[in-house]
Structure formats: C-alpha cells, structure tokens
C-alpha atoms as a PDB file:
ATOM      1  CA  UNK A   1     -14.318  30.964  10.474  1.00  0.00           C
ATOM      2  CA  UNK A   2     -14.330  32.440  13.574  1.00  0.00           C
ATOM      3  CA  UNK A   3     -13.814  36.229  14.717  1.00  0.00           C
ATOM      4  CA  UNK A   4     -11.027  37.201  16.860  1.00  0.00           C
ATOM      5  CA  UNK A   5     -11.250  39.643  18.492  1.00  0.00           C
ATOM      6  CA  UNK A   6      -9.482  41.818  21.639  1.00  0.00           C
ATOM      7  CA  UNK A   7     -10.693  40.835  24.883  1.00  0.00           C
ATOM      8  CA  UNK A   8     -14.061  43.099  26.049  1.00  0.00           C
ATOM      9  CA  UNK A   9     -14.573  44.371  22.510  1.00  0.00           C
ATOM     10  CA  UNK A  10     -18.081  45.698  22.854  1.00  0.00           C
ATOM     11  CA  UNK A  11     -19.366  43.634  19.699  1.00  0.00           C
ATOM     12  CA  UNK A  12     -18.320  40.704  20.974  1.00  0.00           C
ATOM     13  CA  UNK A  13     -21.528  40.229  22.794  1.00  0.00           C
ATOM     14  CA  UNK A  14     -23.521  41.550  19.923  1.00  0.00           C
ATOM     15  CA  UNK A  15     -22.434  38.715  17.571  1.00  0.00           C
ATOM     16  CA  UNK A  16     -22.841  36.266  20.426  1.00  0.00           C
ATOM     17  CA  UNK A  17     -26.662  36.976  20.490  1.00  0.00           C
ATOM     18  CA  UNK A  18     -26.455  36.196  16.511  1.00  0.00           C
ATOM     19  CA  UNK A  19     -24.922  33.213  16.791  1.00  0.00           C
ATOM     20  CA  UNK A  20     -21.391  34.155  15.282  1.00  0.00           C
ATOM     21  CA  UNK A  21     -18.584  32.220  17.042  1.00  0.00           C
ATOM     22  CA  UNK A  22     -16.701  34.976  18.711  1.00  0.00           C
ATOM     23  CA  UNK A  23     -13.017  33.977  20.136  1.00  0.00           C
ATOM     24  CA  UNK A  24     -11.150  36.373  21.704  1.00  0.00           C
ATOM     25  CA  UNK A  25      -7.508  37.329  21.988  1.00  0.00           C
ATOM     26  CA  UNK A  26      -5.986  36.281  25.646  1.00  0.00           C
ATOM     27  CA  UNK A  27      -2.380  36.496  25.000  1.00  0.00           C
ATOM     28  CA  UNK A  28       0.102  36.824  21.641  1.00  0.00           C
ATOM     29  CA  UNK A  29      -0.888  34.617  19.222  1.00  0.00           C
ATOM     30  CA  UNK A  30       1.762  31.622  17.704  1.00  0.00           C
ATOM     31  CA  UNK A  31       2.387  30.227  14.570  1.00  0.00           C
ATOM     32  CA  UNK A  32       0.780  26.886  14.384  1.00  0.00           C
ATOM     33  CA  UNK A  33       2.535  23.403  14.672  1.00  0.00           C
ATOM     34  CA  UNK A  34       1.191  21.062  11.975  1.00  0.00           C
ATOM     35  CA  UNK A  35       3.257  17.374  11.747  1.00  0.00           C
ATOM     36  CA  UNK A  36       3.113  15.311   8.269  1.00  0.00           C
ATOM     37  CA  UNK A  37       4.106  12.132   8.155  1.00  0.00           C
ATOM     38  CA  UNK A  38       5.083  11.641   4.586  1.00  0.00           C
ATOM     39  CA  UNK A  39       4.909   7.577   3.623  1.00  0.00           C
ATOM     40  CA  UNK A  40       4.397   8.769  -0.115  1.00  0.00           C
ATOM     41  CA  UNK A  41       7.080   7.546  -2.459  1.00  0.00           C
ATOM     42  CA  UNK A  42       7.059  10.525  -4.323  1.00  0.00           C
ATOM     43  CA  UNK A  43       7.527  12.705  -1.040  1.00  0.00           C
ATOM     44  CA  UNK A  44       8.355  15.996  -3.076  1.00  0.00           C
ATOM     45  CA  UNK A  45       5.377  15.551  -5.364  1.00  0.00           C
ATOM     46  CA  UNK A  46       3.168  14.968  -2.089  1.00  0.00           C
ATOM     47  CA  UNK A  47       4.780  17.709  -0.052  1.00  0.00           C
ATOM     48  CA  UNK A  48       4.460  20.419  -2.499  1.00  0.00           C
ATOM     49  CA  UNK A  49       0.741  19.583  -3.049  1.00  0.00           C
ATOM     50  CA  UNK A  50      -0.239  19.618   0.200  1.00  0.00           C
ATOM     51  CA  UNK A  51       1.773  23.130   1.517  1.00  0.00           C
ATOM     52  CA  UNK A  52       0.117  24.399  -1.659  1.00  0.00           C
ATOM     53  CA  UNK A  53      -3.588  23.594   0.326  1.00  0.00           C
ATOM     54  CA  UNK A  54      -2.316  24.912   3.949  1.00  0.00           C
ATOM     55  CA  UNK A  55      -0.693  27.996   2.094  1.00  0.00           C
ATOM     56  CA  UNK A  56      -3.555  29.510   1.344  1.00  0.00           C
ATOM     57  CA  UNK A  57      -4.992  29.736   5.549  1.00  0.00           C
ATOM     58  CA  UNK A  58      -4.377  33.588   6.327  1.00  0.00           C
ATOM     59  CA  UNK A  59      -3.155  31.507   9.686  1.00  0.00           C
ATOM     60  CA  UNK A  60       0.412  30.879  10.571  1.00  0.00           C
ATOM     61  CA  UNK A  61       1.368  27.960  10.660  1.00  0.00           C
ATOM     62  CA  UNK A  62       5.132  26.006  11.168  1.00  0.00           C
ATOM     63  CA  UNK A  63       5.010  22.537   8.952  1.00  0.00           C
ATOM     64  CA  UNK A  64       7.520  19.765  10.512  1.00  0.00           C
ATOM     65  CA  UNK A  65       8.207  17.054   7.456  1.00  0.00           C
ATOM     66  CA  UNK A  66       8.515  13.213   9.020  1.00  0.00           C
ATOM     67  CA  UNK A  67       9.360  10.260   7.663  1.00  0.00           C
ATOM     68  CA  UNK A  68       8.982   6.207   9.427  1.00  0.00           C
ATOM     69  CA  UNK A  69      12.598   5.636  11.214  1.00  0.00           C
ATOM     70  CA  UNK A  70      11.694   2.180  10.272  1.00  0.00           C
ATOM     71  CA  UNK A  71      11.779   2.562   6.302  1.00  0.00           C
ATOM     72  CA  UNK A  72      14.073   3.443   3.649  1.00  0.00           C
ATOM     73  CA  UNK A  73      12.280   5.493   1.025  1.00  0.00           C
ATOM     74  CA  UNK A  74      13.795   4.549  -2.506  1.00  0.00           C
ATOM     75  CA  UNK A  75      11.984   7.096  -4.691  1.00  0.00           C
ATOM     76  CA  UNK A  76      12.863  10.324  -2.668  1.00  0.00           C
ATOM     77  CA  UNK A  77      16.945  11.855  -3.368  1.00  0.00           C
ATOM     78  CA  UNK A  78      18.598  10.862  -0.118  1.00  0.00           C
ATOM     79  CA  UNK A  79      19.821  14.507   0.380  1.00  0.00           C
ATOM     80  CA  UNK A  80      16.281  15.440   0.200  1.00  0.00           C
ATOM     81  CA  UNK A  81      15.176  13.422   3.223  1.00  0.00           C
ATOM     82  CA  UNK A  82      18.310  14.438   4.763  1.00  0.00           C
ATOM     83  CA  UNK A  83      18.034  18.298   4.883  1.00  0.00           C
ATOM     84  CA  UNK A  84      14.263  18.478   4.880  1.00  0.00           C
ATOM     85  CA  UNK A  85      12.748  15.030   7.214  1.00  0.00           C
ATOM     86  CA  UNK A  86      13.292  14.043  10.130  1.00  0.00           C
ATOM     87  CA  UNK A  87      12.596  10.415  11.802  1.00  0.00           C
ATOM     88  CA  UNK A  88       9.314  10.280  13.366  1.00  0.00           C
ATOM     89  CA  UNK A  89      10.040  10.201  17.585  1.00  0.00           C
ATOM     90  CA  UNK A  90       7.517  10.628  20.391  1.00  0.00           C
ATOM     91  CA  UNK A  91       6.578  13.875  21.390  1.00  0.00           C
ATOM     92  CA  UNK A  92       4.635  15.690  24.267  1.00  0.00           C
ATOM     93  CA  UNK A  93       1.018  16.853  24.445  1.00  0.00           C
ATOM     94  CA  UNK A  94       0.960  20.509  22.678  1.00  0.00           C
ATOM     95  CA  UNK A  95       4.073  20.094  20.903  1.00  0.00           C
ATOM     96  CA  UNK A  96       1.605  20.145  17.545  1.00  0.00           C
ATOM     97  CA  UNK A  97      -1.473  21.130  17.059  1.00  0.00           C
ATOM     98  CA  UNK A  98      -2.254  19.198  14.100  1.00  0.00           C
ATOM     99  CA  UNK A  99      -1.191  16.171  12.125  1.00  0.00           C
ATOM    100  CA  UNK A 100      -1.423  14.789   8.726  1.00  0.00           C
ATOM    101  CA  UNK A 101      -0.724  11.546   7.528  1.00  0.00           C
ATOM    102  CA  UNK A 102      -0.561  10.330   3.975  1.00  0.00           C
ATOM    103  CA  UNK A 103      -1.490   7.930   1.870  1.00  0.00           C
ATOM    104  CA  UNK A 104       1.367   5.023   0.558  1.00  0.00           C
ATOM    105  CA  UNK A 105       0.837   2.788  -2.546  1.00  0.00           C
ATOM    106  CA  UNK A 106       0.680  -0.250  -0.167  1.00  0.00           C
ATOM    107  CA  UNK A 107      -3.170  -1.305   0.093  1.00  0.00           C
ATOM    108  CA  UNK A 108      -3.096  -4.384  -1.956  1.00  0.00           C
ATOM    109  CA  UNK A 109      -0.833  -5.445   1.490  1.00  0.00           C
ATOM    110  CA  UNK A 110      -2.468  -6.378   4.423  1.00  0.00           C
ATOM    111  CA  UNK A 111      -1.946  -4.016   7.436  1.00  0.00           C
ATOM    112  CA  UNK A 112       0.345  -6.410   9.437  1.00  0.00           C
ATOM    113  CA  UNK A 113       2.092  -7.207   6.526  1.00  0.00           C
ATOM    114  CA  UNK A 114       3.169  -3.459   5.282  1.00  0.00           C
ATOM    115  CA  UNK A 115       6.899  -3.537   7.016  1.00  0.00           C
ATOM    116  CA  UNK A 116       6.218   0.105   9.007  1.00  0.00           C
ATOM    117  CA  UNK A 117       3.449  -1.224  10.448  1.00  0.00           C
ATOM    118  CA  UNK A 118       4.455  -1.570  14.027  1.00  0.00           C
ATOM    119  CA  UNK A 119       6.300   2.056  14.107  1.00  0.00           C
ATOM    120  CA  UNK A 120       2.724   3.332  12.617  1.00  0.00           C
ATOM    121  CA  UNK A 121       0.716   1.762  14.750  1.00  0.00           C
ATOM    122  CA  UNK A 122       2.640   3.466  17.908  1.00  0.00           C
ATOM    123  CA  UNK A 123       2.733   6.626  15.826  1.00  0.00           C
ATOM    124  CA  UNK A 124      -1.404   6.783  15.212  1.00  0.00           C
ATOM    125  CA  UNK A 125      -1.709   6.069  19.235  1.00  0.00           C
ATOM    126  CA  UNK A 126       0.459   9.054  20.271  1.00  0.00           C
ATOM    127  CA  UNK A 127      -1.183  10.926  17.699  1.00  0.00           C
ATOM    128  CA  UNK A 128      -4.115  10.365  19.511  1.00  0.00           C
ATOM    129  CA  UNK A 129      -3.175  11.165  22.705  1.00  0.00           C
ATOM    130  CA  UNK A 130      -1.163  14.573  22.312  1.00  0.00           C
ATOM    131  CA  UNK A 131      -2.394  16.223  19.076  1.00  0.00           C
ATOM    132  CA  UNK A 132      -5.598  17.964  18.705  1.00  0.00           C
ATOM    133  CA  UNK A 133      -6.466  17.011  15.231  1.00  0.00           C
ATOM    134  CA  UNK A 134      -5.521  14.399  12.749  1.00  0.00           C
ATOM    135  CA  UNK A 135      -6.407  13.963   8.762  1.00  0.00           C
ATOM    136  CA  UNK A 136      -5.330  10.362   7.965  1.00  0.00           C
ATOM    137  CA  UNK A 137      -6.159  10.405   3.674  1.00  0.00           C
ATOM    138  CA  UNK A 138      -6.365   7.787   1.478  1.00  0.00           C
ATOM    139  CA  UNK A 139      -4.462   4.656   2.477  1.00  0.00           C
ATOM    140  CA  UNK A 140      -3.873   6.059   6.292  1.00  0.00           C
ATOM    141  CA  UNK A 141      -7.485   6.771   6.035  1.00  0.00           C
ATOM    142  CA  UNK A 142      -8.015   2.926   5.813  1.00  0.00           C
ATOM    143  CA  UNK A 143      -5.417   1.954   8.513  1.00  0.00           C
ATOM    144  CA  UNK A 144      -6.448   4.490  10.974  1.00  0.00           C
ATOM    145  CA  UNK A 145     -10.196   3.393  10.532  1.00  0.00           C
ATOM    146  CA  UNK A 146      -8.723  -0.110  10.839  1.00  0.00           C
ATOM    147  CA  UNK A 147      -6.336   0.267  14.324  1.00  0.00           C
ATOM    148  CA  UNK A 148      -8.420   2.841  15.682  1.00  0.00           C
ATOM    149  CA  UNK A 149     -11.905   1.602  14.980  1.00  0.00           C
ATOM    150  CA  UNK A 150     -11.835  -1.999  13.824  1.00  0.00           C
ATOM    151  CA  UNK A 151     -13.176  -1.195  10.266  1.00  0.00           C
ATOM    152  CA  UNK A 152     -11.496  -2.982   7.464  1.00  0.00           C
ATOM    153  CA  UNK A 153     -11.080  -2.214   3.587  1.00  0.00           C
ATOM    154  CA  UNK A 154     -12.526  -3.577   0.669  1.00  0.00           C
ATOM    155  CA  UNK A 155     -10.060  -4.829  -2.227  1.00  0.00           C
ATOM    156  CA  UNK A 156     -11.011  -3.647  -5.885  1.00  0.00           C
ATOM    157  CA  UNK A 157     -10.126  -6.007  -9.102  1.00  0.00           C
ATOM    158  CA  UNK A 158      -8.485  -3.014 -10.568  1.00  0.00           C
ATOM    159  CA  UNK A 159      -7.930   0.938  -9.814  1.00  0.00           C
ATOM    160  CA  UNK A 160     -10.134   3.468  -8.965  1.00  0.00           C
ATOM    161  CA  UNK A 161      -9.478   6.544 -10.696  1.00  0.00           C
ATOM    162  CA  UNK A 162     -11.162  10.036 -11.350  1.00  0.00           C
ATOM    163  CA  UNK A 163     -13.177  13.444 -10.174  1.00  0.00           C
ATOM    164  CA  UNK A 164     -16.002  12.333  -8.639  1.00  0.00           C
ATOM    165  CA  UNK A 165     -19.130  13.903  -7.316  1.00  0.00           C
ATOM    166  CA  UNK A 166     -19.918  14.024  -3.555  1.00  0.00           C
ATOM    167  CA  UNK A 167     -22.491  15.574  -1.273  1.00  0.00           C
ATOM    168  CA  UNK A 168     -22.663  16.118   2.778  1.00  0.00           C
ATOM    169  CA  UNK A 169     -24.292  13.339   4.435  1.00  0.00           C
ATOM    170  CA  UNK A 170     -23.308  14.645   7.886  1.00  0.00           C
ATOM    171  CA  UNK A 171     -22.676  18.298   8.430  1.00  0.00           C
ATOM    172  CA  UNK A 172     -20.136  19.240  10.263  1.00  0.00           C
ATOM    173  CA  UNK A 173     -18.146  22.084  10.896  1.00  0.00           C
ATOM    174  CA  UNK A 174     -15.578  20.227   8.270  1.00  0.00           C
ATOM    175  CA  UNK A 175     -17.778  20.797   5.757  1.00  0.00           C
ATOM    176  CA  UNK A 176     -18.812  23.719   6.589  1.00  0.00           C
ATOM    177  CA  UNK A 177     -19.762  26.345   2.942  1.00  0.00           C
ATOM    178  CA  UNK A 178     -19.687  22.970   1.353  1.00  0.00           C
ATOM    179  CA  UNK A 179     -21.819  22.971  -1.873  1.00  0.00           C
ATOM    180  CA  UNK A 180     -24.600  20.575  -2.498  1.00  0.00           C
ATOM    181  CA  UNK A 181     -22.477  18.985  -5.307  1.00  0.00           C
ATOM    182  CA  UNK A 182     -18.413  18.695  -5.081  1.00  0.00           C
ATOM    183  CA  UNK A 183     -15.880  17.172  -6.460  1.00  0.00           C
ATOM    184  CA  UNK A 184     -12.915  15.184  -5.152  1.00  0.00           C
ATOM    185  CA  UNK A 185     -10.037  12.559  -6.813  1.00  0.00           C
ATOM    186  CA  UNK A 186      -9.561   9.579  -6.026  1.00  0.00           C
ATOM    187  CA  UNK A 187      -6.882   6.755  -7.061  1.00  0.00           C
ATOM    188  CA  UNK A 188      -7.092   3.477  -4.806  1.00  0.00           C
ATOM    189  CA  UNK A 189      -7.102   0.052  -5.101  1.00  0.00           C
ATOM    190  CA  UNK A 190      -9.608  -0.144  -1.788  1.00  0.00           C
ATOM    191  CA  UNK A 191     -12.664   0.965  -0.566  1.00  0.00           C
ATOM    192  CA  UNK A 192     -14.986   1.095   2.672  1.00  0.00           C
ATOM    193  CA  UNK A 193     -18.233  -0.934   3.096  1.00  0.00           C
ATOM    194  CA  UNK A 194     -20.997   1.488   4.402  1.00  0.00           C
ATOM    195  CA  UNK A 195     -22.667  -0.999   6.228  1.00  0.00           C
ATOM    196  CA  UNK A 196     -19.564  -1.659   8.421  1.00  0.00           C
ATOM    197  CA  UNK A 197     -18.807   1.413   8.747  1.00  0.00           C
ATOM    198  CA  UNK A 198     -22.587   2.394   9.785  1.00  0.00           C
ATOM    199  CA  UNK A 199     -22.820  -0.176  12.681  1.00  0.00           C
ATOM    200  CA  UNK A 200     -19.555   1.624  14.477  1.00  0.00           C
ATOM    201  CA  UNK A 201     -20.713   3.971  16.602  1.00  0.00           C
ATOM    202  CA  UNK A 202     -17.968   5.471  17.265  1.00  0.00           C
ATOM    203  CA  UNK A 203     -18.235   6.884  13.337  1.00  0.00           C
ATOM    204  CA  UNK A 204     -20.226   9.266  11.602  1.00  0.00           C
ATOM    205  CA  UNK A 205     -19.783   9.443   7.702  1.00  0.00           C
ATOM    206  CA  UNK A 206     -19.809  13.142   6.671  1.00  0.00           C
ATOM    207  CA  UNK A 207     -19.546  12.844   2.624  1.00  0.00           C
ATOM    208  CA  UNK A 208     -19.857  10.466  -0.139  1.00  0.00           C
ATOM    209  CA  UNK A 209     -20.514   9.804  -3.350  1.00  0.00           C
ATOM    210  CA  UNK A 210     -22.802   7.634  -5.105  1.00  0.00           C
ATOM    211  CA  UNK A 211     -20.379   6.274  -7.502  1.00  0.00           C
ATOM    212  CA  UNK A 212     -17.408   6.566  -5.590  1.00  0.00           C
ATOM    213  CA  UNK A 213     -18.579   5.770  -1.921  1.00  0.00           C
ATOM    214  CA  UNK A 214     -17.680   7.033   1.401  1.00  0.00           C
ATOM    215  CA  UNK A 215     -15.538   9.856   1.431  1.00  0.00           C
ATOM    216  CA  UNK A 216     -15.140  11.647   5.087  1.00  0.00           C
ATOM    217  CA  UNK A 217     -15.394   9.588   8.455  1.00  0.00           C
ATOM    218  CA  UNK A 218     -15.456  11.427  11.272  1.00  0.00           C
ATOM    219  CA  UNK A 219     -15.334  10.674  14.780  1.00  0.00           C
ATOM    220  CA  UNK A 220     -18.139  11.044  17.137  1.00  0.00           C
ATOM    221  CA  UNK A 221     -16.304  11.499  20.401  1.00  0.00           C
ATOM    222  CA  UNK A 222     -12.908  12.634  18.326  1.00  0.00           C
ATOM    223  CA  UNK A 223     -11.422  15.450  16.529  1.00  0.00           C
ATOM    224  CA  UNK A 224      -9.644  13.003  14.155  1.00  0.00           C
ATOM    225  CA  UNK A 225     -11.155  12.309  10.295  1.00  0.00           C
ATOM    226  CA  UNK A 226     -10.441   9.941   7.843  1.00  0.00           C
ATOM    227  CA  UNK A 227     -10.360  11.321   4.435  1.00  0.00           C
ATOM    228  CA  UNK A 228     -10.241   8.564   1.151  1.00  0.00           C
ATOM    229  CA  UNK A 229      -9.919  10.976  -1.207  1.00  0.00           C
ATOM    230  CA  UNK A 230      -7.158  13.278  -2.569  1.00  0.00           C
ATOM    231  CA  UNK A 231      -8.430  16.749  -2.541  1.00  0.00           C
ATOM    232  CA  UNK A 232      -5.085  17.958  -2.031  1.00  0.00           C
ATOM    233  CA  UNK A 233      -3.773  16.507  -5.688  1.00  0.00           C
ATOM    234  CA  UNK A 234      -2.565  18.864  -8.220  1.00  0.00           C
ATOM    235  CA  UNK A 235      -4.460  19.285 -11.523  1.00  0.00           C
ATOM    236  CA  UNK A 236      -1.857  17.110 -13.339  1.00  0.00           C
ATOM    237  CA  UNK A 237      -1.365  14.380 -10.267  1.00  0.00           C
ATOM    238  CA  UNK A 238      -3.435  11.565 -11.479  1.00  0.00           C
ATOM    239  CA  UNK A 239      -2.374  12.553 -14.900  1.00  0.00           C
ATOM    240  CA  UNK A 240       1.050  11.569 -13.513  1.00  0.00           C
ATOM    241  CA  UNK A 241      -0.230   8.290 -11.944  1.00  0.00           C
ATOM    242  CA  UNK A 242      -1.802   7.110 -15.388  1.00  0.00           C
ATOM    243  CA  UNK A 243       1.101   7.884 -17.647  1.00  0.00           C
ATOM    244  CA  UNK A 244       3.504   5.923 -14.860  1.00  0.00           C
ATOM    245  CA  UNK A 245       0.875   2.575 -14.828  1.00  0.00           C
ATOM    246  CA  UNK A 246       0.788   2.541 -18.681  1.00  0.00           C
ATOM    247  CA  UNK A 247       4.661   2.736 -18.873  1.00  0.00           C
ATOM    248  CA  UNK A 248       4.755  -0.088 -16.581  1.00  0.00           C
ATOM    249  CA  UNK A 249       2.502  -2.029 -19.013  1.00  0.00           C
ATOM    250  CA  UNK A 250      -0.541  -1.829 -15.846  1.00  0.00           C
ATOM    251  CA  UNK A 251      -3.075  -1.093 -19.203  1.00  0.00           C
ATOM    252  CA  UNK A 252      -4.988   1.661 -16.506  1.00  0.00           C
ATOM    253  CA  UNK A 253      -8.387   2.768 -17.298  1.00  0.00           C
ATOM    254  CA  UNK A 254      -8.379   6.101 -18.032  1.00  0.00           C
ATOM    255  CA  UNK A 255      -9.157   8.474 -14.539  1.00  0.00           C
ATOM    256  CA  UNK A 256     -13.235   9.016 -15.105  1.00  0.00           C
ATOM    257  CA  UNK A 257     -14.294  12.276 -15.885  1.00  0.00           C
ATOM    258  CA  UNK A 258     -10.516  14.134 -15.452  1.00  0.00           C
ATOM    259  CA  UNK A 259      -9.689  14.757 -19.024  1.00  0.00           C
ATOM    260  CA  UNK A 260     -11.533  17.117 -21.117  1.00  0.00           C
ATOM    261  CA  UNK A 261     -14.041  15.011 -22.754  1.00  0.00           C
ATOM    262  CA  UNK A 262     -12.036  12.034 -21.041  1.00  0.00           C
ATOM    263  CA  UNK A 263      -9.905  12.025 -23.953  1.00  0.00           C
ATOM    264  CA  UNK A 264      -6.080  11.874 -22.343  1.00  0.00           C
ATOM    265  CA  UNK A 265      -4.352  13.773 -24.698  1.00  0.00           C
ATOM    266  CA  UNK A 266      -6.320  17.058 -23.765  1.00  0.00           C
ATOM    267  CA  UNK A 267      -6.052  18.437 -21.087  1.00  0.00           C
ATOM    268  CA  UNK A 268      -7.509  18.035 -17.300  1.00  0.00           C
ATOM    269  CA  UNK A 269     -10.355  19.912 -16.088  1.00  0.00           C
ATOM    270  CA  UNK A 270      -9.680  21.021 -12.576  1.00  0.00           C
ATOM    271  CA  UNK A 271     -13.353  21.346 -10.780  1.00  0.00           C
ATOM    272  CA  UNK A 272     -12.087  20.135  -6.972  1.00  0.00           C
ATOM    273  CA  UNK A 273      -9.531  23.277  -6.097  1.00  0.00           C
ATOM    274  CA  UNK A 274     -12.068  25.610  -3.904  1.00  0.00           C
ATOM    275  CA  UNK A 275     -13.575  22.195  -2.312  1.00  0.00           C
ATOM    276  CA  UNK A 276      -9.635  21.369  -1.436  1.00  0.00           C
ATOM    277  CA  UNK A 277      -9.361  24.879   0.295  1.00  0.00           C
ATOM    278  CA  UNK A 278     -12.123  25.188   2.054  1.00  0.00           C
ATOM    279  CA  UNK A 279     -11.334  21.402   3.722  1.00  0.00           C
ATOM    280  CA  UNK A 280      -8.508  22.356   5.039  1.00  0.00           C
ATOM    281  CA  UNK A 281      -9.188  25.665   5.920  1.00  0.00           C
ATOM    282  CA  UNK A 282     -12.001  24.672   8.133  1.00  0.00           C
ATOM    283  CA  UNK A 283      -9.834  22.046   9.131  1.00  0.00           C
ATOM    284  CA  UNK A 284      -7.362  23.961  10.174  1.00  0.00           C
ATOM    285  CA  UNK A 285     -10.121  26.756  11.739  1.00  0.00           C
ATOM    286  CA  UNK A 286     -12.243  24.945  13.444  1.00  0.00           C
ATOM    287  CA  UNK A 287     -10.497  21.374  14.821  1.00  0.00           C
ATOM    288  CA  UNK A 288      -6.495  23.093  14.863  1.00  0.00           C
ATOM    289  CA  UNK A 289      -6.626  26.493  15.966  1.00  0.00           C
ATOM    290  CA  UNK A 290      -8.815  25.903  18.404  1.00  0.00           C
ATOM    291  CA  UNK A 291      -6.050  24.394  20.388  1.00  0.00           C
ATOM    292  CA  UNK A 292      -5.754  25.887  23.904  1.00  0.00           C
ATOM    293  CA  UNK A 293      -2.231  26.410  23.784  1.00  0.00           C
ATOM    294  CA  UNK A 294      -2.967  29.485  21.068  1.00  0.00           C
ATOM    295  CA  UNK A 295      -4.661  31.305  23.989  1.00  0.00           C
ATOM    296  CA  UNK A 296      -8.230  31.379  22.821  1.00  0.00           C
ATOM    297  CA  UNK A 297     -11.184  31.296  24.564  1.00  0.00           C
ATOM    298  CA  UNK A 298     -14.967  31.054  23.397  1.00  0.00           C
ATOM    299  CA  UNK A 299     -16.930  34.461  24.451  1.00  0.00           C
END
C-alpha cells in the first residue's frame, strides 16, 4: 500500500530514494465510489459476501448496488431490489472510481443468447471508458474476456467445484504479498483455454492453477482484470450451491478439497479468506484509489 502523506513532508523524499511509493495529500480526501452490478440470483447472498471483502480496506469507500433495467430478477424479494438497486444508466467519467461485476448462473448459454446481453454489452463499454478499474469474476470474467478481447470459453461435461491451489504467473501489483501457494473457489460450468488466451496480446495471465487453470487475466494496456474464481465466497457458499444441486436431483460431485476430509457432513475448511483480502485490498489500493479525482499525486 502506499504512504500518504502531507504535501513537503521531509520523509517523503527519503522513502522515494528506497523505493516506497510515496503519494501525497493535495486536497481533502473523498470516500470512494465503487459500482456493482449484481446479475447474481441470489443478490443478498452475493452482496453481503462481497461488502464483507471491501469492509475490511481502512479506505472509504460509498458502494452503489445495480441491477440490468433489462431483467427481472425472480430469486431476489421485490422490495429488496426496490429500496436497495437501482437500474443500471450511463454515467460520466469520475462518477466511480471502481466497478464490479458479477458472475450469473448463465454460462451453459451462449453470450448472444443470455437475454441482458445487449444492455451488458453497452454497460462493459462505458465501463471502459469512464471508470478507472473493473473486476469482472466468474461468468462476467468470461464475457468481458469475450466482448472486450475476443477470447471465448470452454464448456465442461459437468461442474467445477472446490478450493484450489494457485500460484503468480505474472506479478503484478494485484498480487502483490501474494504467497507462493493460495487458495481460491471455484464453481463453473466453463473454463479458459491458455493457449487462446496466450496468443492475445492484449492479455497477460497473472495466476493459475494447475488443476484448476487460469485464474487472473489482466490487461496489458488496461486497468481492468478478469477474475474466474470466487475469492469473495463465504465459508459456507459452495456448501450452499451443493446442497441446492442435490435437491434438484443435479447428483453434484462433491466441491474438491472444501469439506474436512471432503466428507460433506463435516464441516468446511476455510484456507482462501487472507488471499480474498489482500485481492481486493490491492485492488482497491493500487488500480482504485489511485484515481485522480481523490487528489493524489506520485512524489
């Protein structure tokens, strides 16, 4: 993280000469905009998980909740969406700072065949232009890579489920404190070929995992990343997602290596929660706050 500090603090050129990222303090400080666009069923369930993850910055931040004006959610009260969502509509250049978008349990459906599609498409190009930073996970993952890059998915015979481990293949300053090993959930029915994803060069894959594949793509020339795991699930989310597939008679394998000694009637073992705060932390440190609008320079 960087250190900010008042303007002509003696130090500041101290730490420049040891390579410590000094910003300092030009004018009062505001709370930070971040924009999610919800397209999970379950929006509470998604919400709460992922203001439990931007909680835990020591930054301020202001969350906006959004919603496509171009579908009806079934599986979220309607007084919910009412008091706390608001249609997505175009907005200016530093209206947010950052955006999140989330992943939908539509990826058996091809891209033009999802019914939001259009609206999204529209919504990923204006995030583009106007917002600093964007995490697209899991299934936006996929779509952004595929409008914004041309990369397209890879359909699985059945669901991938589990804590996986993953290791940096790019550094970057989103993974920065990163351990050699970490671990990260994942529940899709899709999944990236390297090769494709290799020969953009507009791309740079930043983690993966040898079982599970690529993890983190990140743009070259881009602030935006494209995340296809869930490191913002709670420890009993895909516990959740299994119990709802076998009640609909899906016969799910059971998530690899979640449950203690993978037996589903003990307990999870949580192993990806300081992984999940760090990502967003340096997310929101290094790609959000940044923003020029929060009146920061670099000493």
């Amino acid at each position: 993280m960087a250190v900010t500090v008042p303007r002509g603090l003696p130090a500041v050129e101290a730490l420049s000469a040891e390579g410590v990222e000094v910003m300092q303090l030009l004018c009062e400080p505001r709370c930070l905009r971040i924009g999610v666009l919800n397209l999970m069923p379950l929006k509470i369930d998604a919400e709460t998980d992922l203001l439990r993850l931007l909680s835990s910055s020591p930054l301020d931040l202001e969350i906006k909740l959004f919603e496509p004006a171009t579908h009806v959610s079934k599986s979220t009260p309607a007084e919910h969406l009412r008091r706390f969502y608001s249609k997505f509509a175009a907005f200016g250049p530093d209206e947010f700072d950052g955006f999140i978008v989330t992943g939908a349990p539509v990826e058996k459906i091809d891209f033009e065949q999802v019914d939001y599609w259009p609206e999204l498409t529209a919504i990923m190009d204006l995030l583009k232009r106007n917002v600093r930073s964007t995490l697209y996970i899991c299934w936006a993952a996929f779509a952004g890579l595929y409008h914004h890059h041309g990369v397209g998915k890879r359909l699985y015979d059945s669901k991938f489920s589990g804590i996986f481990a993953h290791g940096i293949t790019t550094p970057s300053p989103l993974t920065n404190g990163f351990d050699d090993e970490f671990f990260v959930p994942h529940s899709r029915f899709v999944g990236l070929d390297r090769d494709e994803v290799e020969a953009n060069t507009g791309l740079n894959i930043l983690t993966e995992s040898p079982v599970s594949g690529i993890h983190i793509v990140g743009e070259r020339c881009g602030n935006d990343f494209y995340i296809t795991g869930h490191s913002e699930y709670s420890p009993l989310t895909l516990d959740r997602e299994y119990r709802r597939d076998l009640a609909k008679g899906m016969n799910p394998a059971v998530p690899c290596n979640y449950y203690k000694d993978d037996d589903p009637d003990k307990v999870p073992v949580v192993r990806w929660r300081s992984h999940a705060r760090l990502l967003f932390n340096n997310w929101l440190n290094h790609y959000v706050s940044a923003h020029p609008v929060c009146g920061l320079v670099q000493s």
